[in-house]
Protein backbone atom coordinates (compact mmCIF):
# COMPACT_ATOMS: atom_id res chain seq x y z
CA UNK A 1 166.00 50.44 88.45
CA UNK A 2 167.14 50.31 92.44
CA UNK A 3 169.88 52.89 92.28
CA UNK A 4 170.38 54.43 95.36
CA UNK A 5 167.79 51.93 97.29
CA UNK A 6 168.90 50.92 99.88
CA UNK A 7 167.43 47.41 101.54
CA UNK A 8 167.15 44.69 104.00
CA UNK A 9 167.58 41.53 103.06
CA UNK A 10 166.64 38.91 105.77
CA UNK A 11 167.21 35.04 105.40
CA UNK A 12 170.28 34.25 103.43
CA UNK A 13 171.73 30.57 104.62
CA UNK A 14 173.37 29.63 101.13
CA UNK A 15 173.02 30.99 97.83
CA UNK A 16 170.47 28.49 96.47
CA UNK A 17 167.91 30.84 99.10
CA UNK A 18 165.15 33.09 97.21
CA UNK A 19 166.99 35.66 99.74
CA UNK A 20 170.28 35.56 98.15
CA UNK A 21 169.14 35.94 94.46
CA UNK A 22 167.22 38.96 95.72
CA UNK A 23 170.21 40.37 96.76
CA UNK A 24 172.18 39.29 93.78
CA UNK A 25 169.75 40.31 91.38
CA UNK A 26 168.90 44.04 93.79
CA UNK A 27 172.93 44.63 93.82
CA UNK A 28 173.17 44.30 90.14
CA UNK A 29 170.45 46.85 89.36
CA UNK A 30 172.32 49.56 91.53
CA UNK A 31 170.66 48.63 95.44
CA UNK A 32 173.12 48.85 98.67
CA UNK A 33 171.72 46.10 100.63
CA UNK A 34 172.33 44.74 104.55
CA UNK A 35 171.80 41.43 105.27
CA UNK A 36 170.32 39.91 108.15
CA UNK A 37 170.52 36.18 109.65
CA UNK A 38 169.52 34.55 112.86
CA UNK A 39 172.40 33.72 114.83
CA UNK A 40 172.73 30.33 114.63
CA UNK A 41 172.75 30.98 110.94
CA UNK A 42 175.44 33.51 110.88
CA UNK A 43 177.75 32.14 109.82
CA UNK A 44 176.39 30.20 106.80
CA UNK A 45 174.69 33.73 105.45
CA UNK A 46 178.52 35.47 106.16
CA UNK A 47 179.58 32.60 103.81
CA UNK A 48 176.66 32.69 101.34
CA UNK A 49 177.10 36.57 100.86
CA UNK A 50 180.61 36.62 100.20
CA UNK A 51 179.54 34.91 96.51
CA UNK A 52 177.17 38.81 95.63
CA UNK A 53 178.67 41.03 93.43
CA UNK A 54 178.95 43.66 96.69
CA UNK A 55 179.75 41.65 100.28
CA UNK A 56 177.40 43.41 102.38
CA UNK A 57 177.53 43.69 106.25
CA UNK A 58 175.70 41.08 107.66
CA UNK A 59 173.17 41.74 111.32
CA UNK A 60 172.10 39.50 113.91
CA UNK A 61 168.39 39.19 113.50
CA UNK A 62 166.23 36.49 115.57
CA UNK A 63 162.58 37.64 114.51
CA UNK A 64 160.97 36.74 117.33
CA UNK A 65 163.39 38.90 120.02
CA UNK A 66 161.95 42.37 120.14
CA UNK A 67 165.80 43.43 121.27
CA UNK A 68 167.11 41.96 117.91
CA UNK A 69 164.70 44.74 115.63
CA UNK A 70 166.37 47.54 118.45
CA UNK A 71 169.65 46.58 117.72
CA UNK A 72 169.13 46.14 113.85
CA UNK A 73 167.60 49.61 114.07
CA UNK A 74 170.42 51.43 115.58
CA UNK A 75 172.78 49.99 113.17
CA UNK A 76 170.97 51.03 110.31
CA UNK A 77 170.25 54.67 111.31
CA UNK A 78 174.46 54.75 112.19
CA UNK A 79 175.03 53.01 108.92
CA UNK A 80 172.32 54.48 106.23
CA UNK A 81 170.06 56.85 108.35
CA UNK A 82 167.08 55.76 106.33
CA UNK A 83 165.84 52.30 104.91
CA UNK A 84 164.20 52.17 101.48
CA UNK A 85 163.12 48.62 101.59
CA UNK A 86 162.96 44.95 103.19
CA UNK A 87 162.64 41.36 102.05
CA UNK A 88 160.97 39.21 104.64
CA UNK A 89 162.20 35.70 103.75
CA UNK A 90 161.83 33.74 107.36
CA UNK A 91 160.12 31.19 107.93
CA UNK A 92 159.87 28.32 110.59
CA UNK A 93 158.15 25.50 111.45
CA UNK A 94 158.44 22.45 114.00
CA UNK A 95 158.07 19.55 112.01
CA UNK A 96 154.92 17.85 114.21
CA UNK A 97 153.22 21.53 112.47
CA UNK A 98 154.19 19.85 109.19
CA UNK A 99 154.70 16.27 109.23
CA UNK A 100 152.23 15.62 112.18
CA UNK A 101 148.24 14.73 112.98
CA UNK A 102 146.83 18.71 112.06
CA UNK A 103 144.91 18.07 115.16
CA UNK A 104 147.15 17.01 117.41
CA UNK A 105 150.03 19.38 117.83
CA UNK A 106 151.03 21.42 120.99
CA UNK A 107 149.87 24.72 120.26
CA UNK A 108 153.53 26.17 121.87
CA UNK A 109 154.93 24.35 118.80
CA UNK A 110 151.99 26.72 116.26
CA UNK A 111 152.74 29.86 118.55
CA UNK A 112 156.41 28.93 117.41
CA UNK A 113 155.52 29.20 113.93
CA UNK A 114 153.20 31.90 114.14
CA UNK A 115 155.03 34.29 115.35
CA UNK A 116 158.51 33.18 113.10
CA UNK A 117 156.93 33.08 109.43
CA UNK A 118 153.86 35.27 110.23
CA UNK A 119 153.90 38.04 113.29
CA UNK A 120 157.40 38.74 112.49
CA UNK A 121 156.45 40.38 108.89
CA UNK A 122 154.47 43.19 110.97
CA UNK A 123 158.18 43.57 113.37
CA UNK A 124 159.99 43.86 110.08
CA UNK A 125 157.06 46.55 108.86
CA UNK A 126 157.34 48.50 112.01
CA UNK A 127 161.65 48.59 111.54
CA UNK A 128 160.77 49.59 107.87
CA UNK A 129 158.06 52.55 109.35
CA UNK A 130 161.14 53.69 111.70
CA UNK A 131 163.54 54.13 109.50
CA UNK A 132 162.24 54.96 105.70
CA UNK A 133 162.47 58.65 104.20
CA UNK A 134 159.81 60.70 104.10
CA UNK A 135 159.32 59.69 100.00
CA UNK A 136 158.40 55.87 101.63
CA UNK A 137 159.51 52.54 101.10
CA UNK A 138 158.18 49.16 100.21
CA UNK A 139 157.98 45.78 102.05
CA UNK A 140 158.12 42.52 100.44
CA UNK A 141 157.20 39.35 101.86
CA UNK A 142 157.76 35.44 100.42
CA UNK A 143 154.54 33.45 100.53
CA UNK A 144 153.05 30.52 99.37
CA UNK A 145 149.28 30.42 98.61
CA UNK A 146 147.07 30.20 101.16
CA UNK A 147 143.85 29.99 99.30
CA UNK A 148 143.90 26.37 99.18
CA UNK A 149 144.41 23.78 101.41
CA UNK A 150 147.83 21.81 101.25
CA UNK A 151 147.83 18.88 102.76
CA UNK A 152 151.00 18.15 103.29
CA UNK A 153 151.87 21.92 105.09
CA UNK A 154 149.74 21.29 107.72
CA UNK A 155 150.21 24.28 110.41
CA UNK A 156 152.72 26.19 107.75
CA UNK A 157 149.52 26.69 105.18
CA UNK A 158 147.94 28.42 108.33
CA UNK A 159 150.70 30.16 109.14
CA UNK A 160 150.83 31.90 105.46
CA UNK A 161 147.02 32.40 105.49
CA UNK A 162 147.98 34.77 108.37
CA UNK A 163 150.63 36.24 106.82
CA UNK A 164 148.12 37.39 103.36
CA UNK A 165 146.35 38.93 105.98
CA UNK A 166 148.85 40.80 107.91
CA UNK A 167 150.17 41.76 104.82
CA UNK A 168 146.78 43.10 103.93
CA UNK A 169 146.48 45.41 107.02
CA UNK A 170 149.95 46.60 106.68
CA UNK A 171 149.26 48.12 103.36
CA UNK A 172 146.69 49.80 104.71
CA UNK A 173 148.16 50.92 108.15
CA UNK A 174 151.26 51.82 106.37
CA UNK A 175 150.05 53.40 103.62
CA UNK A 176 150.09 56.74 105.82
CA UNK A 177 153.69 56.78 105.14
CA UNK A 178 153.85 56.01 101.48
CA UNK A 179 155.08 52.17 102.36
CA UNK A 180 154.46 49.75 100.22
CA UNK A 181 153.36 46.46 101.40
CA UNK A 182 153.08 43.41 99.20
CA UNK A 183 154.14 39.33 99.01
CA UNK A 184 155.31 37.39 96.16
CA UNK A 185 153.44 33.50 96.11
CA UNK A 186 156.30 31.85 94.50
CA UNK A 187 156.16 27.95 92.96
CA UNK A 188 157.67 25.53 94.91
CA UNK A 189 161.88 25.89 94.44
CA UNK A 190 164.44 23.51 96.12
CA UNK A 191 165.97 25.84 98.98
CA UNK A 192 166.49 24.51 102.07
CA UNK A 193 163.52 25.41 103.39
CA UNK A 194 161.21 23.92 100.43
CA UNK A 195 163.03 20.63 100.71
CA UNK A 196 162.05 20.56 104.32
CA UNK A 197 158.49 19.84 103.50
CA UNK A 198 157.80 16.58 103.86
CA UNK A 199 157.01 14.38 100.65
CA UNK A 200 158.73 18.26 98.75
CA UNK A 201 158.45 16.24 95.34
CA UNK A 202 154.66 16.08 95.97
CA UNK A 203 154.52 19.95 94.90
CA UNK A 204 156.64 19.93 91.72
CA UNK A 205 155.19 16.73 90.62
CA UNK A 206 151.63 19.08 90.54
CA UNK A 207 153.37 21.83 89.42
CA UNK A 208 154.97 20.06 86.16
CA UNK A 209 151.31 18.54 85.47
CA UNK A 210 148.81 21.81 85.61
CA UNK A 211 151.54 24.95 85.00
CA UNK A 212 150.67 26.60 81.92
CA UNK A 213 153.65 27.55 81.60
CA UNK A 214 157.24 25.81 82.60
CA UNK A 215 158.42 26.51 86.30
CA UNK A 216 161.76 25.51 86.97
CA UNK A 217 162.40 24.50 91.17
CA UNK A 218 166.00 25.06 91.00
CA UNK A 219 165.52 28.55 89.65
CA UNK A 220 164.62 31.68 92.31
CA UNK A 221 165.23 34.24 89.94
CA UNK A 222 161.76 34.89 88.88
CA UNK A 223 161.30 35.53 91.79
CA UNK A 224 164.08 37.55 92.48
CA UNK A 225 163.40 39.66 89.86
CA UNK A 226 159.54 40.19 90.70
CA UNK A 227 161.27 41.40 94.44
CA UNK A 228 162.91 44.00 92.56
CA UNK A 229 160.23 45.69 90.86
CA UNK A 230 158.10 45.87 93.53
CA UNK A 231 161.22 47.83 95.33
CA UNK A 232 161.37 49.64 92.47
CA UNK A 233 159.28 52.84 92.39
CA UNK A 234 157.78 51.06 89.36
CA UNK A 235 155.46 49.58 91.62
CA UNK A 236 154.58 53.07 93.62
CA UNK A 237 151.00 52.33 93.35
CA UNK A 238 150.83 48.20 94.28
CA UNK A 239 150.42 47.71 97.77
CA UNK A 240 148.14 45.21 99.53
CA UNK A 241 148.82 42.28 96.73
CA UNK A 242 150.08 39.12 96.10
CA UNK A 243 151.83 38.51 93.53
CA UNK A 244 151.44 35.36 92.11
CA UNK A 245 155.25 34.30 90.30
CA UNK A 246 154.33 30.44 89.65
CA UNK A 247 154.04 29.77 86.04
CA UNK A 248 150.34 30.31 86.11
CA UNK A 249 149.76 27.45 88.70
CA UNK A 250 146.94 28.85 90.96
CA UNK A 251 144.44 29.54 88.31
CA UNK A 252 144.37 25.97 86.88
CA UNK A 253 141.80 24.13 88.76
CA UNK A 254 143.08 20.35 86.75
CA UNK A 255 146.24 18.86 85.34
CA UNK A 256 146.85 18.76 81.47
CA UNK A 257 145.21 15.75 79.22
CA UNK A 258 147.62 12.72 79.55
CA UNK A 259 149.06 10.82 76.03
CA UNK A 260 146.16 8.44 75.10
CA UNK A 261 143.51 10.00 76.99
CA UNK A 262 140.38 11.11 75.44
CA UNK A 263 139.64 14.87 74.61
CA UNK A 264 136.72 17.19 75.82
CA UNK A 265 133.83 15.38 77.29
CA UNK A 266 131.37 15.38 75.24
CA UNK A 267 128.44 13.29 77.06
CA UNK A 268 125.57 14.63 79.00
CA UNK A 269 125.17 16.02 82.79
């Protein structure tokens, strides 16, 4: 399904990360992948990685330092020449953008996030534009739906409202040079950065009432798997979507019926 793809995979700290099972799950259906991690997390991904079926080399890559995507670039072209794909799985936010008043936060703390979970997908777009083959690529981005309001991700739920959109007018800027451009809205799942949402167990607790069907938090393979097809060519005419892997959760507008309650209203308006 990926054989001779070759990929970048950003944001591997540990291999309960969405990152790492896309890597697992890419290596085992025949993808070369490079990893990248910020470098104050270079360590842990070094660690994390050597657990794939294939160690790959792992990059410095801060998303917000123009210098990093350079260097990234020039190690790729020495190392590959061209770049078939990328997983953009970075995200940050300050916690006074989560846990705080929504209208009172610094907006240095916003720009912060901003340009960490949601400008940086167009820098990772523009490395994938530099260095994919003539025959294109495909970008993939990790999202959480923004249609809705979430309370309780504040600044973050902005943050990934941005994101849909940039994704959005990367399709369509990139679509000059056959690149793909498309994000997965996963369920909630217990990685180090879902447990960092304040009052986490908030989500799954909603998630075990409405999902149609079961969604498991400790399991990122779904998701994993949905990366890979659309890096597969598979998916050579999706670009522009999201792709909703969450047990049918964002088209249920109530929970189920409890035990003991009554059935379908039957009164009048």
């Amino acid at each position: 399904m990926l054989e001779g793809k070759r990929l970048i995979i950003t944001g591997i700290v540990n291999d309960q990360s969405i990152a790492f099972a896309c890597a697992k799950r890419a290596q085992e259906l025949g993808a070369e992948i490079v990893a990248t991690a910020r470098p104050q997390d270079r360590e842990l991904c070094e660690e994390a990685v050597k657990s794939l079926p294939n160690e790959p080399e792992v990059l410095d890559l801060d998303v917000t330092n123009s210098e990093h995507f350079d260097r990234v670039a020039d190690r790729l072209r020495a190392k590959w020449g061209n770049v078939d794909g990328a997983l953009h799985a970075v995200a940050f936010a300050p916690r006074e953008t989560l846990a705080g008043d929504f209208l009172d936060v610094r907006p240095e703390r916003v720009n912060l996030a901003f340009h960490t979970s949601s400008f940086s997908y167009m820098s990772l777009g523009r490395l994938l534009r530099d260095l994919c083959p003539p025959s294109g690529g495909s970008l993939v981005g990790l999202d959480f739906d923004a249609a809705v309001t979430w309370p309780i991700y504040n600044w973050m739920g902005v943050c990934k409202a941005a994101l849909e959109s940039i994704n959005r007018y990367l399709a369509f800027h990139l679509g000059e040079r056959l690149i793909r451009s498309n994000l997965i809205a996963a369920g909630p799942l217990e990685t180090r950065a879902g447990k960092g949402i304040p009052n986490f167990e908030i989500l799954t607790e909603a998630w075990a009432e409405r999902a149609p069907l079961p969604w498991d938090p400790t399991d990122p393979y779904p998701v994993a798997d949905a990366a890979c097809f659309l890096f597969s060519d598979f998916s050579r005419a999706i670009t522009g979507e999201i792709l909703h892997v969450d047990s049918g959760f964002n088209f249920v507008a109530a929970g189920r019926k409890r035990d003991g309650q009554a059935g379908a209203h039957t009164g009048t308006s």
